[in-house]
C-alpha atoms as a PDB file:
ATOM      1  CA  UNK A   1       0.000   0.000   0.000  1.00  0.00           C
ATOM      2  CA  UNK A   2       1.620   2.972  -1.003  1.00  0.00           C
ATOM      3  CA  UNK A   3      -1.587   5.647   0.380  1.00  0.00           C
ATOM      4  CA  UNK A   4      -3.489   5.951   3.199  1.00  0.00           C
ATOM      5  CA  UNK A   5      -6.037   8.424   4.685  1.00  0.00           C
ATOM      6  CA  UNK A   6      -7.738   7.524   7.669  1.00  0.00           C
ATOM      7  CA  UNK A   7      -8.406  11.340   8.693  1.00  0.00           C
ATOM      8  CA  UNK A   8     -11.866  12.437  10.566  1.00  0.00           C
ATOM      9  CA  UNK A   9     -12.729   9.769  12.281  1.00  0.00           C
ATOM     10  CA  UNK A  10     -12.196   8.729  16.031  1.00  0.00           C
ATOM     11  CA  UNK A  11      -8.824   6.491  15.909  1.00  0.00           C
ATOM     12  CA  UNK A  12      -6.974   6.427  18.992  1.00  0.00           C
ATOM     13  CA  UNK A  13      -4.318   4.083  17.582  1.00  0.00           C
ATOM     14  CA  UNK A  14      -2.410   3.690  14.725  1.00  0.00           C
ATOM     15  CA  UNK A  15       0.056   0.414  13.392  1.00  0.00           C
ATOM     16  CA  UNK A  16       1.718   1.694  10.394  1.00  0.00           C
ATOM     17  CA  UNK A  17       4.850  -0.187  10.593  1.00  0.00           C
ATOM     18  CA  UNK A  18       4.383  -3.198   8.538  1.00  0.00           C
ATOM     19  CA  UNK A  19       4.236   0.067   5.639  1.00  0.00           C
ATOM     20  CA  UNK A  20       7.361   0.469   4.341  1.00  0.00           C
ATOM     21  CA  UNK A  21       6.130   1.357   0.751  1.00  0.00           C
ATOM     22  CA  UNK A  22       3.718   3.984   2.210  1.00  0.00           C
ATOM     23  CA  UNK A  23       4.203   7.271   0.509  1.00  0.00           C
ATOM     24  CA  UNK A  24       1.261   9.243   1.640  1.00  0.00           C
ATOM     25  CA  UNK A  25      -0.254   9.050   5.378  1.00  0.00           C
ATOM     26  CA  UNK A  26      -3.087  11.410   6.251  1.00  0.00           C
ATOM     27  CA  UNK A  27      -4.763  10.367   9.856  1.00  0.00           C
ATOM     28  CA  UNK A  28      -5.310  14.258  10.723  1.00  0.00           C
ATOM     29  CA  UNK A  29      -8.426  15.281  13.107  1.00  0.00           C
ATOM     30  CA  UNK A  30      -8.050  11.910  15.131  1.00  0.00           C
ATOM     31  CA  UNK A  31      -7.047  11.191  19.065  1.00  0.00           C
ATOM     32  CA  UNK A  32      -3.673   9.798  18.487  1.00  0.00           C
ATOM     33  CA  UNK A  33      -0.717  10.119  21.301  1.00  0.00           C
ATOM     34  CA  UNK A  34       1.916   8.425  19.416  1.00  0.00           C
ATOM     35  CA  UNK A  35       2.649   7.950  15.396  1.00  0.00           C
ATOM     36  CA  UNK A  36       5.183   5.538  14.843  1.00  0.00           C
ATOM     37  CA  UNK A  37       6.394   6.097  11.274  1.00  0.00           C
ATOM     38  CA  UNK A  38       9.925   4.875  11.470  1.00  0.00           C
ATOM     39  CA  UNK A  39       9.470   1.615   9.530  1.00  0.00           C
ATOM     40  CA  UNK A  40       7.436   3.953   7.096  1.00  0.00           C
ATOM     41  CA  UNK A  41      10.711   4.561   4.899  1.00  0.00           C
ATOM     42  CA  UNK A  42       9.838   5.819   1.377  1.00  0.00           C
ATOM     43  CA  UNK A  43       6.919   8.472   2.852  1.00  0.00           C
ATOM     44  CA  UNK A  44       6.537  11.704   1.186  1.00  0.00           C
ATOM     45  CA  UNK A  45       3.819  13.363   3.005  1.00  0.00           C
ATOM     46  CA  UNK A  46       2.781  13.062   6.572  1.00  0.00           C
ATOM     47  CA  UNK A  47      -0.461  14.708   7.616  1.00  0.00           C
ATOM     48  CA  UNK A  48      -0.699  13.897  11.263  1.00  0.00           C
ATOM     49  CA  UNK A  49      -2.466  17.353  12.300  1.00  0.00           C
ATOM     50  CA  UNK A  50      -4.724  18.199  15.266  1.00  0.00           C
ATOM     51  CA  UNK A  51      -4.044  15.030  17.104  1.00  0.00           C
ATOM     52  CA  UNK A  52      -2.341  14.419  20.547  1.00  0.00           C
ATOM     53  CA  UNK A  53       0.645  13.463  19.083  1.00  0.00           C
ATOM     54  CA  UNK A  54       3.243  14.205  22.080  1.00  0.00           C
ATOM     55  CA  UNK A  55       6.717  12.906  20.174  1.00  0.00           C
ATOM     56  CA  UNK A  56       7.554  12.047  16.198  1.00  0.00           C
ATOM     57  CA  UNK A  57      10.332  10.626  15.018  1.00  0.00           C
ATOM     58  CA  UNK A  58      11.278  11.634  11.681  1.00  0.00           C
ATOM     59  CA  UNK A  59      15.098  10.169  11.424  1.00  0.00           C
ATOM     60  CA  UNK A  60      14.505   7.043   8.978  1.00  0.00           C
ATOM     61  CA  UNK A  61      12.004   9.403   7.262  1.00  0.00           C
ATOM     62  CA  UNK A  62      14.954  10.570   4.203  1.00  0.00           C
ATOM     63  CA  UNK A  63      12.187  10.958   1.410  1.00  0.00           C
ATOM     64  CA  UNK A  64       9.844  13.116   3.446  1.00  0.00           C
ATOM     65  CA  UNK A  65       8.623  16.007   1.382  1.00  0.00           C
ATOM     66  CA  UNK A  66       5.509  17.713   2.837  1.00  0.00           C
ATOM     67  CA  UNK A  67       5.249  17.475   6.864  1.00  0.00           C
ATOM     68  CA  UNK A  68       2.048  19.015   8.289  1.00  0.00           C
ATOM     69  CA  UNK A  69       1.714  18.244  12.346  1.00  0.00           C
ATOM     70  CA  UNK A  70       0.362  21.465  13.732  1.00  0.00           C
ATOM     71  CA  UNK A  71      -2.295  21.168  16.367  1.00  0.00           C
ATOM     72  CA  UNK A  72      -0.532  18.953  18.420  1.00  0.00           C
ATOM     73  CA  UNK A  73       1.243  18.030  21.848  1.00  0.00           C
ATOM     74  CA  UNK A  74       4.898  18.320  20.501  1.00  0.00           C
ATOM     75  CA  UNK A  75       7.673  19.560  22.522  1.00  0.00           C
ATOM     76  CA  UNK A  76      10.338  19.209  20.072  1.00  0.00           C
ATOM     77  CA  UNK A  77      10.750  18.384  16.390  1.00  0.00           C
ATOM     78  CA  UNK A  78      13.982  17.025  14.552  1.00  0.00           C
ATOM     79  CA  UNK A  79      14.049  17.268  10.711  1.00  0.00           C
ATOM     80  CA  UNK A  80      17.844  17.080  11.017  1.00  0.00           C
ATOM     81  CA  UNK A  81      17.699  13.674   8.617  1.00  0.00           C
ATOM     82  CA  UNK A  82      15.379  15.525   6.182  1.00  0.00           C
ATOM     83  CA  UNK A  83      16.975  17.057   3.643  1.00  0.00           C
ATOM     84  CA  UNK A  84      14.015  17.043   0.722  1.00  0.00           C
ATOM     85  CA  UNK A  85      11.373  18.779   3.151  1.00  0.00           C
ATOM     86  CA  UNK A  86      10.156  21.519   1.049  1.00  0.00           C
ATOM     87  CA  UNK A  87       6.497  22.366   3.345  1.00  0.00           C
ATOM     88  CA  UNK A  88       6.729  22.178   7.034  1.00  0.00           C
ATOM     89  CA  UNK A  89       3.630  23.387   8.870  1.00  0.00           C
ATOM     90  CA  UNK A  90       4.201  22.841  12.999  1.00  0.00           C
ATOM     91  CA  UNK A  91       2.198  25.526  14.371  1.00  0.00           C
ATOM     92  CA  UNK A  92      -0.015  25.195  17.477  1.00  0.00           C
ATOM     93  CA  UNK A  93       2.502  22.513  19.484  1.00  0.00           C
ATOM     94  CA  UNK A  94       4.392  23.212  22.432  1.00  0.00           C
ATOM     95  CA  UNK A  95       8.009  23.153  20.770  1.00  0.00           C
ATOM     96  CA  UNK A  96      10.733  24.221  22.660  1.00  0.00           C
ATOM     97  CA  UNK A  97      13.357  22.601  20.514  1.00  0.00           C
ATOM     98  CA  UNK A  98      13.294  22.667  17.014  1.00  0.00           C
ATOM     99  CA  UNK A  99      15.924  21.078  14.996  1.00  0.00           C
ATOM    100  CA  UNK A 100      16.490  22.116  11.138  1.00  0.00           C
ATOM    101  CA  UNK A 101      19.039  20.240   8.849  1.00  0.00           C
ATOM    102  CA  UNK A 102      21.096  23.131   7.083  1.00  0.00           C
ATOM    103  CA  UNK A 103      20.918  21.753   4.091  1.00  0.00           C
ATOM    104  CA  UNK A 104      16.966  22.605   3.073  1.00  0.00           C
ATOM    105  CA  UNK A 105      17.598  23.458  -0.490  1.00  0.00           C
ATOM    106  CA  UNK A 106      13.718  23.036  -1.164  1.00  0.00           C
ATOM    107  CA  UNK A 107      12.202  24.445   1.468  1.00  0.00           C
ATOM    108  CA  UNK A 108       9.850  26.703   0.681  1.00  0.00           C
ATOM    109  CA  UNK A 109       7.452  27.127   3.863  1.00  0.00           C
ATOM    110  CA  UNK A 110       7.963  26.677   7.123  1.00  0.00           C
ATOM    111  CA  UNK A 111       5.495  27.732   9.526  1.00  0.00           C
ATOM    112  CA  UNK A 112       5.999  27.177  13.498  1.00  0.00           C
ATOM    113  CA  UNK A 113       4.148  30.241  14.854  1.00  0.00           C
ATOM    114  CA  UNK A 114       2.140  29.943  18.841  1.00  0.00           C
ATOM    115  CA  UNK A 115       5.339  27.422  19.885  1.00  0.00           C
ATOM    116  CA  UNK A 116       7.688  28.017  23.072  1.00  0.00           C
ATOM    117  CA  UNK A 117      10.416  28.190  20.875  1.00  0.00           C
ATOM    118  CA  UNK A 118      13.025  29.750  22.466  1.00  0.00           C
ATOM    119  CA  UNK A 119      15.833  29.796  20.096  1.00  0.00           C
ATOM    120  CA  UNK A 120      16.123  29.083  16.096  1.00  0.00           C
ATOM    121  CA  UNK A 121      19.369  28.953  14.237  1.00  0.00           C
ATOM    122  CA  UNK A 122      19.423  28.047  10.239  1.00  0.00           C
ATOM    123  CA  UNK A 123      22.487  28.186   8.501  1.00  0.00           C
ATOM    124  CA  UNK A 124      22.816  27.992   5.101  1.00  0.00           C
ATOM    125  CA  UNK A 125      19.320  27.605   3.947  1.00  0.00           C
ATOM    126  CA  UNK A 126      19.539  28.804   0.598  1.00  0.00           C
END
């Protein structure tokens, strides 16, 4: 299965990890407190918004293109492994630490605004 949407409904868990062909995983407007997507290896886009979501891990997550996981319970988010990002939309969470991998050459938004981010450094995004 390379797409999946199970957005809008009620799901309080989530076993994606027998996926590792998924490419697109939508499961936005749900009650989930954890996402597992690390066995989830050739995803593009991960909509995971307005959840509960209290930690992601993003590090086997190379391919990732589109990220949208606003509206959560994050305290920190590391997209140091992902270099093709090119939307990021993390608004809403309670991120202290944010982690950006200097070498973004297709990002194009990144929103983060209403976080408790207390300090942001990017280098060399072009």
């Amino acid at each position: 299965m390379e797409t999946f949407d199970c957005s809008i409904n009620q799901i309080y868990n989530l076993d994606v990890t027998n996926n590792s062909l998924l490419k697109y995983l939508g499961c936005s407007y749900n009650y989930l407190s954890d996402l597992d997507v690390t066995h989830c290896t050739s995803l593009n886009f991960l909509f995971c918004n307005h959840n509960n979501i209290t930690s992601l891990d993003l590090d086997s997550n190379t391919y990732l293109y589109r990220l949208n996981c606003q509206n959560n319970l994050l305290t920190e988010l590391d997209l140091l492994n992902n270099n093709l990002l090119w939307e990021v939309y993390g608004s809403n969470n309670n991120i202290e630490h944010l982690y950006i991998a200097t070498t973004l050459e297709w990002l194009y938004i990144m929103e983060f605004s209403n976080n408790l981010i207390d300090s942001l450094v990017l280098r060399a995004c072009p």
